[in-house]
Protein backbone atom coordinates (compact mmCIF):
# COMPACT_ATOMS: atom_id res chain seq x y z
CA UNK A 1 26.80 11.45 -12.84
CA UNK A 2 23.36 12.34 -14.37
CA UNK A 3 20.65 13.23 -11.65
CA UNK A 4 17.02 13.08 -13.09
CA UNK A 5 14.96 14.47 -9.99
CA UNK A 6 11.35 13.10 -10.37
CA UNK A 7 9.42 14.73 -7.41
CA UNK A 8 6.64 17.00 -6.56
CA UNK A 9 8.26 20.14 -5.24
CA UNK A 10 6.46 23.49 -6.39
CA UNK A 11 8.38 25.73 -8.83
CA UNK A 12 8.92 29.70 -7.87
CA UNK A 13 6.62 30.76 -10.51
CA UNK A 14 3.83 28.62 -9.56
CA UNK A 15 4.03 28.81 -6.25
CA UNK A 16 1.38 31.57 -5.84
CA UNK A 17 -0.92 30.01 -7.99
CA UNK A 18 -0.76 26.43 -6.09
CA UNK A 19 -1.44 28.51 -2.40
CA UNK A 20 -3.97 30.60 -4.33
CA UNK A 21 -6.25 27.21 -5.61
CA UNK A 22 -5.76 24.80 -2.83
CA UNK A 23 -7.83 24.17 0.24
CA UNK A 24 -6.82 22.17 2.92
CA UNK A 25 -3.37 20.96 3.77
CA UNK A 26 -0.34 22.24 1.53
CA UNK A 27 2.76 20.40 1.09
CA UNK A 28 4.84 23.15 2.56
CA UNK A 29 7.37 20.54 4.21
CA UNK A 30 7.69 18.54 1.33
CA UNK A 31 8.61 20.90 -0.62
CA UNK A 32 10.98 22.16 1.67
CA UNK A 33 12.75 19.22 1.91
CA UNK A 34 12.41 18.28 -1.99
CA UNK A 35 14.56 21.66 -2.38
CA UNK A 36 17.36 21.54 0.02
CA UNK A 37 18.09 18.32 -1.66
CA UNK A 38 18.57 19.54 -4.74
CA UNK A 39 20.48 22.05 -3.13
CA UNK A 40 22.29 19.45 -2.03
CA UNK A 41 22.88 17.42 -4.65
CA UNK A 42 24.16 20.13 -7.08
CA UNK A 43 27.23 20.49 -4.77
CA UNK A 44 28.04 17.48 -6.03
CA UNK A 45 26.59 16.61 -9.67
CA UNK A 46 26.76 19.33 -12.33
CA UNK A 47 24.27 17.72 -14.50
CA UNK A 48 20.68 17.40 -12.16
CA UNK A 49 17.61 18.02 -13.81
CA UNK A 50 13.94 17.99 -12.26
CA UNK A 51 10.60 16.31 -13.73
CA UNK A 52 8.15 17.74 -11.44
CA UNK A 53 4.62 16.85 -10.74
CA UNK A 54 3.34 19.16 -7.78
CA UNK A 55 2.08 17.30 -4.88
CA UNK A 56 -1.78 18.71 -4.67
CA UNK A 57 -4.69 18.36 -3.60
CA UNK A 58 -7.30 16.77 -5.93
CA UNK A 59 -9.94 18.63 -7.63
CA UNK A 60 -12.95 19.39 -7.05
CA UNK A 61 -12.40 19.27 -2.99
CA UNK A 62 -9.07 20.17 -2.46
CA UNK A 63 -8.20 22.14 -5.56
CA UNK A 64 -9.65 24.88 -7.83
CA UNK A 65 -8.46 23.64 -11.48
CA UNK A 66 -8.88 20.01 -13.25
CA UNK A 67 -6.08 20.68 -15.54
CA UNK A 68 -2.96 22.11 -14.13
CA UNK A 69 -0.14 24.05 -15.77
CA UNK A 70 2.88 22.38 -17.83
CA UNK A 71 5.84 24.60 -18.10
CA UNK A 72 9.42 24.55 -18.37
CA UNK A 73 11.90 26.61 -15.71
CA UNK A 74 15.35 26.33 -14.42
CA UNK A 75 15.95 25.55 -10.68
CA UNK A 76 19.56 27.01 -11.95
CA UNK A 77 21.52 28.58 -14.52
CA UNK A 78 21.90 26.20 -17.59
CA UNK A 79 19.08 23.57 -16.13
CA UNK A 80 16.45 22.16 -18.12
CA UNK A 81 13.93 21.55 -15.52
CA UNK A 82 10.18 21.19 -16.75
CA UNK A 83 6.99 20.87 -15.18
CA UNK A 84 4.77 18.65 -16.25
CA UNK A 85 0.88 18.94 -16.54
CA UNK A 86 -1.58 16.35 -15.66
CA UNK A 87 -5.36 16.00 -15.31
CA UNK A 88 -6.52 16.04 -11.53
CA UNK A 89 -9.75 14.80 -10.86
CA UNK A 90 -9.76 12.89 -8.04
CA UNK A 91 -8.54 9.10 -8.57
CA UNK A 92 -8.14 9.11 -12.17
CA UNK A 93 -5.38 11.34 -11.52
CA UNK A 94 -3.08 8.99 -10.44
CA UNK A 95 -3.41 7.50 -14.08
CA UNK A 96 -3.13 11.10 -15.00
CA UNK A 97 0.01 11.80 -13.40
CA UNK A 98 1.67 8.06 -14.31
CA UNK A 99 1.25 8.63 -18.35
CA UNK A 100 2.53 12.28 -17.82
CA UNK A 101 5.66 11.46 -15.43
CA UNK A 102 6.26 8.26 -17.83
CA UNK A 103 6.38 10.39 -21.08
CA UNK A 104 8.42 13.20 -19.46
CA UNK A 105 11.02 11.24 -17.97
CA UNK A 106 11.12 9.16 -21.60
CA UNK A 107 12.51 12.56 -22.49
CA UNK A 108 15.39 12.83 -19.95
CA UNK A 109 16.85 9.92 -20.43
CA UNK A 110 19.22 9.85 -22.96
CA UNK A 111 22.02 8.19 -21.76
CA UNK A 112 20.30 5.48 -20.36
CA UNK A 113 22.31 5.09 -17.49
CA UNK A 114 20.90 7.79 -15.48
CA UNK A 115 20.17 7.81 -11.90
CA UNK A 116 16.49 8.47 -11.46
CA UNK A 117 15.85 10.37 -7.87
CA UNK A 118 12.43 10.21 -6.90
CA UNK A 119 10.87 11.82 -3.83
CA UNK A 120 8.49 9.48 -1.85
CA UNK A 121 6.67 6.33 -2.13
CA UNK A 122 4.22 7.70 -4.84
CA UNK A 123 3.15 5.06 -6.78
CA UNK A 124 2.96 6.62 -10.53
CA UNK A 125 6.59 8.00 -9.72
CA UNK A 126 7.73 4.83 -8.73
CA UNK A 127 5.92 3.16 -11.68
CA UNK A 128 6.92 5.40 -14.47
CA UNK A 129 10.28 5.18 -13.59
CA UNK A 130 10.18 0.91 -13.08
CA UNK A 131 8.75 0.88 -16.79
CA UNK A 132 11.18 2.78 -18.59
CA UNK A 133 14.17 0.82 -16.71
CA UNK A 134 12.94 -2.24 -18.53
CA UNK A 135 13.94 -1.10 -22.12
CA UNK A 136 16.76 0.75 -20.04
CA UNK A 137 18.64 -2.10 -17.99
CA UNK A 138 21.58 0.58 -16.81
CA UNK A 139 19.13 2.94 -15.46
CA UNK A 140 19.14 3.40 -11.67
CA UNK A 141 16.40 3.92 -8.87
CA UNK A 142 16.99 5.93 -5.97
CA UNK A 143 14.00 6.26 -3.97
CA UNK A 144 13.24 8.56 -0.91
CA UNK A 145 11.05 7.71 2.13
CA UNK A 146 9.99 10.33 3.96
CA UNK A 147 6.84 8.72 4.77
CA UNK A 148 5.31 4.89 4.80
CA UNK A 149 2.03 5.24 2.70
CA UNK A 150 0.15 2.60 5.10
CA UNK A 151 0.57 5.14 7.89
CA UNK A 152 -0.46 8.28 6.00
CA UNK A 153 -3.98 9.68 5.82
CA UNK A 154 -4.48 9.78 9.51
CA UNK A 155 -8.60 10.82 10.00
CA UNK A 156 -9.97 9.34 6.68
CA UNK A 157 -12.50 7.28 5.89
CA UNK A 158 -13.00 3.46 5.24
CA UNK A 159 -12.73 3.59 1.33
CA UNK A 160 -9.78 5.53 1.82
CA UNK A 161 -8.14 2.92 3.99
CA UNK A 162 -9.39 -0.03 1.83
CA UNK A 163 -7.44 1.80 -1.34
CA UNK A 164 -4.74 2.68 0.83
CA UNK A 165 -4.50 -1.38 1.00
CA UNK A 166 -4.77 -1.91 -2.42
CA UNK A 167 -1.87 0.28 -2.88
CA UNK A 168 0.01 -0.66 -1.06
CA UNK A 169 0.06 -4.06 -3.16
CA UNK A 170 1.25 -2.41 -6.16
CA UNK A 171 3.93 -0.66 -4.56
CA UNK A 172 5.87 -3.55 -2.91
CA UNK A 173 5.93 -5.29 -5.98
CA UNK A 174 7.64 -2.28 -7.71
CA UNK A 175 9.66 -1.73 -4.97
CA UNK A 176 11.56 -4.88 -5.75
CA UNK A 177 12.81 -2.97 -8.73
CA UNK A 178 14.24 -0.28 -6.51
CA UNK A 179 18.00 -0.16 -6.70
CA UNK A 180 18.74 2.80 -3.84
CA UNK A 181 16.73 3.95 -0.71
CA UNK A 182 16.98 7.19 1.19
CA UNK A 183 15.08 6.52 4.44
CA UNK A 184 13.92 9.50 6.84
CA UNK A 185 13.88 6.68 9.92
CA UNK A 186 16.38 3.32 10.24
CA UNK A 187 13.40 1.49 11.68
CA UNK A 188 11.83 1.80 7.82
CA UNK A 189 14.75 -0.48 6.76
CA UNK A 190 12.88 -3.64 7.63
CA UNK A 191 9.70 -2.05 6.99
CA UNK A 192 10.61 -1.71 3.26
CA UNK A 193 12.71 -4.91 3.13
CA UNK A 194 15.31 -3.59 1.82
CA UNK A 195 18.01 -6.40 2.56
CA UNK A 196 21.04 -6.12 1.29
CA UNK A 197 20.33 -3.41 -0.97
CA UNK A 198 22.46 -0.05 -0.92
CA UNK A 199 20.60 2.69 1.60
CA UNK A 200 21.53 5.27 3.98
CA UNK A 201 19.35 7.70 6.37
CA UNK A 202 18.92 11.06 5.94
CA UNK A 203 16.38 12.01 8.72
CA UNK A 204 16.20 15.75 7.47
CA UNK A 205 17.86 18.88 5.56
CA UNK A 206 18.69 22.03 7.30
CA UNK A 207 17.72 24.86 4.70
CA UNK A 208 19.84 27.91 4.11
CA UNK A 209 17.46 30.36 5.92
CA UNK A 210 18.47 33.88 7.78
CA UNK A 211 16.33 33.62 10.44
CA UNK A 212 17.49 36.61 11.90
CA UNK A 213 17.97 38.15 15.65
CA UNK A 214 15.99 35.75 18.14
CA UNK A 215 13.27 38.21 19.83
CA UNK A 216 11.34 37.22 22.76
CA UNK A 217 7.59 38.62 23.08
CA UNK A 218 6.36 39.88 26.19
CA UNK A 219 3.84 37.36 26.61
CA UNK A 220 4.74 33.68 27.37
CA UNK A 221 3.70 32.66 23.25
CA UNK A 222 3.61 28.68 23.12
CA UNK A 223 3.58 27.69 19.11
CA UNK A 224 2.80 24.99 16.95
CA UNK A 225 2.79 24.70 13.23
CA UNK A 226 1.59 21.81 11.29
CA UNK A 227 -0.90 19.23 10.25
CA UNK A 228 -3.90 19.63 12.46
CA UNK A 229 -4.09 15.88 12.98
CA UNK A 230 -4.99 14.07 16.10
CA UNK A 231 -2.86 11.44 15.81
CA UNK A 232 -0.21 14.01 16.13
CA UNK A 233 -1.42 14.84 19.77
CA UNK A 234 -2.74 18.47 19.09
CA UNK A 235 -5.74 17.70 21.19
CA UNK A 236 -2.62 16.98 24.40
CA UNK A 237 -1.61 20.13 23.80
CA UNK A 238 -5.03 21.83 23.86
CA UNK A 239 -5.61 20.15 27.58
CA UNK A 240 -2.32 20.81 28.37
CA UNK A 241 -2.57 24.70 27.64
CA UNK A 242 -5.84 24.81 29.28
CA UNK A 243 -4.50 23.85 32.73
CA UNK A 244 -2.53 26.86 32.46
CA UNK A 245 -4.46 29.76 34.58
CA UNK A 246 -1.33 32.45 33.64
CA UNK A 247 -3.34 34.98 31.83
CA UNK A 248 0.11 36.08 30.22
CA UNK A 249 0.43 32.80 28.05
CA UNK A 250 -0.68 32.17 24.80
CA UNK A 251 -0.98 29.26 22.33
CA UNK A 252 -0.28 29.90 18.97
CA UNK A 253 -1.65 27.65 15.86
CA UNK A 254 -0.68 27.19 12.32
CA UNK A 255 -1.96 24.98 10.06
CA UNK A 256 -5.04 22.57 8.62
CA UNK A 257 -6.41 19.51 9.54
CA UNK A 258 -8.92 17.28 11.10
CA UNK A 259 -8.59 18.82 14.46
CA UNK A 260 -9.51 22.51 13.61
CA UNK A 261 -12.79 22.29 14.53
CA UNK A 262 -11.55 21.29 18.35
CA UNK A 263 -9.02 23.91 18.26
CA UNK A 264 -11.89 26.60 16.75
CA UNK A 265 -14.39 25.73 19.54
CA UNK A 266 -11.93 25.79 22.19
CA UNK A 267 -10.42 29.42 21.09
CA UNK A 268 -14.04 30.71 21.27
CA UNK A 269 -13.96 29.67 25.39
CA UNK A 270 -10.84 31.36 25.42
CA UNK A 271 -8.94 34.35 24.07
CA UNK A 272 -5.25 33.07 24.67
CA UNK A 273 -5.49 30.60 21.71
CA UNK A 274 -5.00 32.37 18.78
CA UNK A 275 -5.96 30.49 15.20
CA UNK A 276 -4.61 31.39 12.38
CA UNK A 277 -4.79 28.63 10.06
CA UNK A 278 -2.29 27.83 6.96
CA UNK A 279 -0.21 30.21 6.54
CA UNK A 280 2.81 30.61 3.50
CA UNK A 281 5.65 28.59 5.20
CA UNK A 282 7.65 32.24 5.21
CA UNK A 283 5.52 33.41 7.46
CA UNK A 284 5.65 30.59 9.32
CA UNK A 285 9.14 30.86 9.74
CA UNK A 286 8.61 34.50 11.41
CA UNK A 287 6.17 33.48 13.53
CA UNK A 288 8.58 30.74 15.30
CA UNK A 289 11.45 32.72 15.75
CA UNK A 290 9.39 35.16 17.77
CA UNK A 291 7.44 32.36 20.05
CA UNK A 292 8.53 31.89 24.02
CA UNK A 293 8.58 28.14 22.65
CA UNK A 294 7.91 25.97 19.95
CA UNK A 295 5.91 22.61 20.58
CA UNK A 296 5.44 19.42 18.73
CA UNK A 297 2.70 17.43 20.84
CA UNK A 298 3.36 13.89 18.90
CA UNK A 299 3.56 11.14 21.23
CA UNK A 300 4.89 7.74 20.44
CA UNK A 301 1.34 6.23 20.61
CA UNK A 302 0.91 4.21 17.08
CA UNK A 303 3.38 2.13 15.28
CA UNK A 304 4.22 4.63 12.58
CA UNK A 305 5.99 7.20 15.05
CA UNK A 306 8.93 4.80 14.91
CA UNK A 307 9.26 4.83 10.76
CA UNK A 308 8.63 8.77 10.90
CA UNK A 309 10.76 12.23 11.43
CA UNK A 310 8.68 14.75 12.19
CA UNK A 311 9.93 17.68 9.61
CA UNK A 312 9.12 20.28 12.09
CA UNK A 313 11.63 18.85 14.55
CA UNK A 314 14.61 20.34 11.90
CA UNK A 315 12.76 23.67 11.34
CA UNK A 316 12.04 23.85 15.24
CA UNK A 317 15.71 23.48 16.13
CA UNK A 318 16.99 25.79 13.25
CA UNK A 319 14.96 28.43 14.41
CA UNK A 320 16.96 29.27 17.52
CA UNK A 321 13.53 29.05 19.68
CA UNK A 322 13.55 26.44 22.24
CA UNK A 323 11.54 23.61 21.57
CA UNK A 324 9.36 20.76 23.60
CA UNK A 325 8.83 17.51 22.10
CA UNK A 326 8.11 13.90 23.32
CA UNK A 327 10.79 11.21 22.66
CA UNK A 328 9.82 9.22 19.59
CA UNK A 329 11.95 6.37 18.29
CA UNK A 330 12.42 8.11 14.65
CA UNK A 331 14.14 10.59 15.83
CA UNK A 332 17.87 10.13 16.52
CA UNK A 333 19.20 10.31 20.00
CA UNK A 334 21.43 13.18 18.86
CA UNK A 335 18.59 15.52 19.02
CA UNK A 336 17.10 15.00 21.92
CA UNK A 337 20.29 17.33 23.60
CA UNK A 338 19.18 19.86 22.00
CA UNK A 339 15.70 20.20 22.93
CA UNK A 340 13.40 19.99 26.25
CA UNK A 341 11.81 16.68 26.28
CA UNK A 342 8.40 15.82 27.94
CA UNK A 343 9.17 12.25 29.36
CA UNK A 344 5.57 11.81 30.47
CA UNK A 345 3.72 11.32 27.28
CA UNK A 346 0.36 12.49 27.99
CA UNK A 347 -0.91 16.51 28.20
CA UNK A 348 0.10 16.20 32.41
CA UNK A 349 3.20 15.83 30.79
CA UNK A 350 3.32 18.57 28.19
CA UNK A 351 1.86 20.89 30.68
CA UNK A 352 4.30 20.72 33.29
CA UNK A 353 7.10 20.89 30.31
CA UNK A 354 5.75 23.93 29.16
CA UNK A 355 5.53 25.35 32.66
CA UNK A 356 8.90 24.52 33.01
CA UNK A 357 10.47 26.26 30.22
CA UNK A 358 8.40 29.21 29.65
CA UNK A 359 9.19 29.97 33.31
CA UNK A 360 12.79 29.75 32.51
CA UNK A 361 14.88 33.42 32.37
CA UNK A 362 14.99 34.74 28.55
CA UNK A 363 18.78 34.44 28.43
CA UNK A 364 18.97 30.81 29.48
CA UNK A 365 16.08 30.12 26.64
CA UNK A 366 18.52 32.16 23.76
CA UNK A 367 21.69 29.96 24.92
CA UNK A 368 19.62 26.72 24.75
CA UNK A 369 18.12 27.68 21.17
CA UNK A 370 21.29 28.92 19.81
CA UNK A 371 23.34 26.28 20.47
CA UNK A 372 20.40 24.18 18.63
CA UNK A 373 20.12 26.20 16.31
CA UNK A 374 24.14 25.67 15.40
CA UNK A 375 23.42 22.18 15.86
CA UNK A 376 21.19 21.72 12.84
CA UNK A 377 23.19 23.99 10.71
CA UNK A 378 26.28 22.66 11.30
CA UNK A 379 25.39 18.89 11.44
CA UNK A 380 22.31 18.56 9.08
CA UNK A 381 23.16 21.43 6.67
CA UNK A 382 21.96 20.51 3.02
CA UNK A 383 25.42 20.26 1.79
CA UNK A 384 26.17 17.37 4.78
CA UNK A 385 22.82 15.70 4.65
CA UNK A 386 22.86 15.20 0.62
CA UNK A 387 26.66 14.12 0.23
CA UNK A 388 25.68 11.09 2.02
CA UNK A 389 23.24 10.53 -0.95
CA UNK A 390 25.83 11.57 -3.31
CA UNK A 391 28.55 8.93 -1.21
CA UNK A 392 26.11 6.06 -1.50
CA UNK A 393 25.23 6.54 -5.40
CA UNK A 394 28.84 7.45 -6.42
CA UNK A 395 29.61 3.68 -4.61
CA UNK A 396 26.92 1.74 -6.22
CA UNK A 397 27.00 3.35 -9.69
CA UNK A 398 29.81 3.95 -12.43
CA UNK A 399 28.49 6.85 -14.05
């Protein structure tokens, strides 16, 4: 079987650069999750090859350059992955990045009966790859959902929406063209009506991290990492932190987003919150394993918390930290065993959670997280989580 990966992941050698020119949000759990399925997937197929088209900001706003780089690298020995340039100007590069993808991909097929993997509901990905299938009738389509577009963009304004619409148009036509689906939530399966068509879910992938010795600080340290969205209840978890009087607790933030100014002001009133924006996802990944606990304030307010898996849900468990969350209907029952749950869904709720567990004794907090931790690794390990991609296109296809 022939793998061509068409995605937006960021390449080890550009990596710096990307971090270096954006502003705003980075796509640090996309592209953690765009990797460990490749990771995946090359347990299984020997011949996997990426066309990648970073997912960026646009310039002038959100990024530094109009033109970005085109390059050719190897995610392994022997691959011939390449990295395509495009022209990003807001809007037109959408056009930009259809012509490029189309062209590049033109270039990988050569059998014809490829299976073309492309990471999320991106409309010149999903277009590029619909065209060439035409004068290609064996190709394959295997598209992954981590997201529903309609529900994305949480914060912006009304043109943003009415495009968002528009959209949304083009890409259900297209998807009718779609021969495989990887969904992040079952509830997307009607969502994307997929009918009878092959799909399985795949609500995250575990990443191959050493995340070292758990250490405890000596201050209660509550953290979050993430979009700074308030749609994703980060204003809860402000009023839930500021009921607590303890003068040993602190709430530690990560990230970019709508809400920063809130969280700004509020850190100003007091010292306990501690800001420290976007950070590189390594870092990241130091900072949790150190925390008392790990948070994600997300209720299940809005329709598009039951077609969504919160990424941080699979780093928060993998770190061996304990973590609070609400229960949301994308995430499988499974997990909820392995992680304190606020049942009252409001920041009363979250407050007396985290009151609850950052009370706790240390050693009953390191059992909890390590038996998550083993959880996600075991379970959800990027081996387990992409053979049931493999499974499902090894079924369906007879290459």
């Amino acid at each position: 079987m022939k793998i061509i990966f068409l995605g937006g992941l960021f390449p080890d050698k550009y990596r710096k650069e990307i971090e270096q020119k954006s502003s705003g949000v980075i796509q640090y759990a996309a592209d953690a999750l765009q990797w460990n399925m490749i990771r995946g997937l090359d347990d299984f197929v020997n011949d996997l090859t990426i066309v990648n088209l970073p997912y960026i900001g646009s310039y002038p706003t959100r990024y530094k350059e109009i033109n970005t780089s085109g390059f050719e690298f190897s995610h392994k020995p022997g691959a011939n992955d390449i990295n395509v340039a495009f022209n990003n100007l807001s809007l037109y590069k959408l056009y930009s990045r259809y012509i490029n993808a189309k062209k590049a991909l033109k270039k990988k097929i050569t059998q014809g009966n490829e299976v073309v993997v492309i990471y999320s509901m991106h409309l010149p990905f999903i277009k590029a790859a619909v065209a060439l299938k035409k004068n290609n009738p064996n190709l394959k389509i295997c598209l992954v959902v981590p997201d529903l577009p309609e529900f994305m963009g949480g914060g912006q304004n009304i043109f943003y929406t009415i495009f968002k619409k528009i959209e949304k148009v083009f890409i259900d036509k297209a998807l009718l063209k779609i021969n495989f689906f990887v969904i992040l939530s079952k509830h997307m399966k009607e969502a994307l009506n997929i009918g009878a068509r092959p799909w399985v879910c795949v609500e995250g992938i575990a990443g191959s991290i050493d995340f070292g010795e758990k250490v405890f600080p000596e201050t209660k340290d509550i953290f979050y990492s993430g979009t700074l969205a308030k749609q994703y209840g980060i204003v809860n978890l402000l009023n839930a932190f500021k009921k607590i009087q303890n003068k040993n607790y602190r709430l530690i933030i990560c990230g970019a987003g709508e809400a920063q100014s809130d969280i700004e002001a509020m850190a100003k009133l007091d010292s306990r919150i501690i800001f420290m924006g976007q950070l590189p996802r390594e870092r990241i990944l130091e900072l949790q394993k150190k925390a008392t606990v790990l948070v994600n304030p997300r209720t299940s307010e809005g329709e598009f918390t039951k077609y969504s898996f919160p990424s941080k849900t699979m780093e928060y468990l993998a770190s061996g930290t304990a973590c609070i969350l609400h229960r949301l209907e994308g995430i499988p029952e499974e997990y909820f065993d392995f992680c304190f749950v606020a049942e009252k869904q409001d920041f009363e709720g979250l407050y007396e959670t985290l009151i609850y567990v950052c009370e706790k004794d240390k050693s009953e907090l390191y059992e909890f997280g390590a038996k998550a931790q083993q959880f996600i690794l075991n379970e959800k390990s990027a081996h387990r989580q992409s053979e049931k991609i493999y499974l499902m296109l090894k079924k369906y296809t007879n290459v």
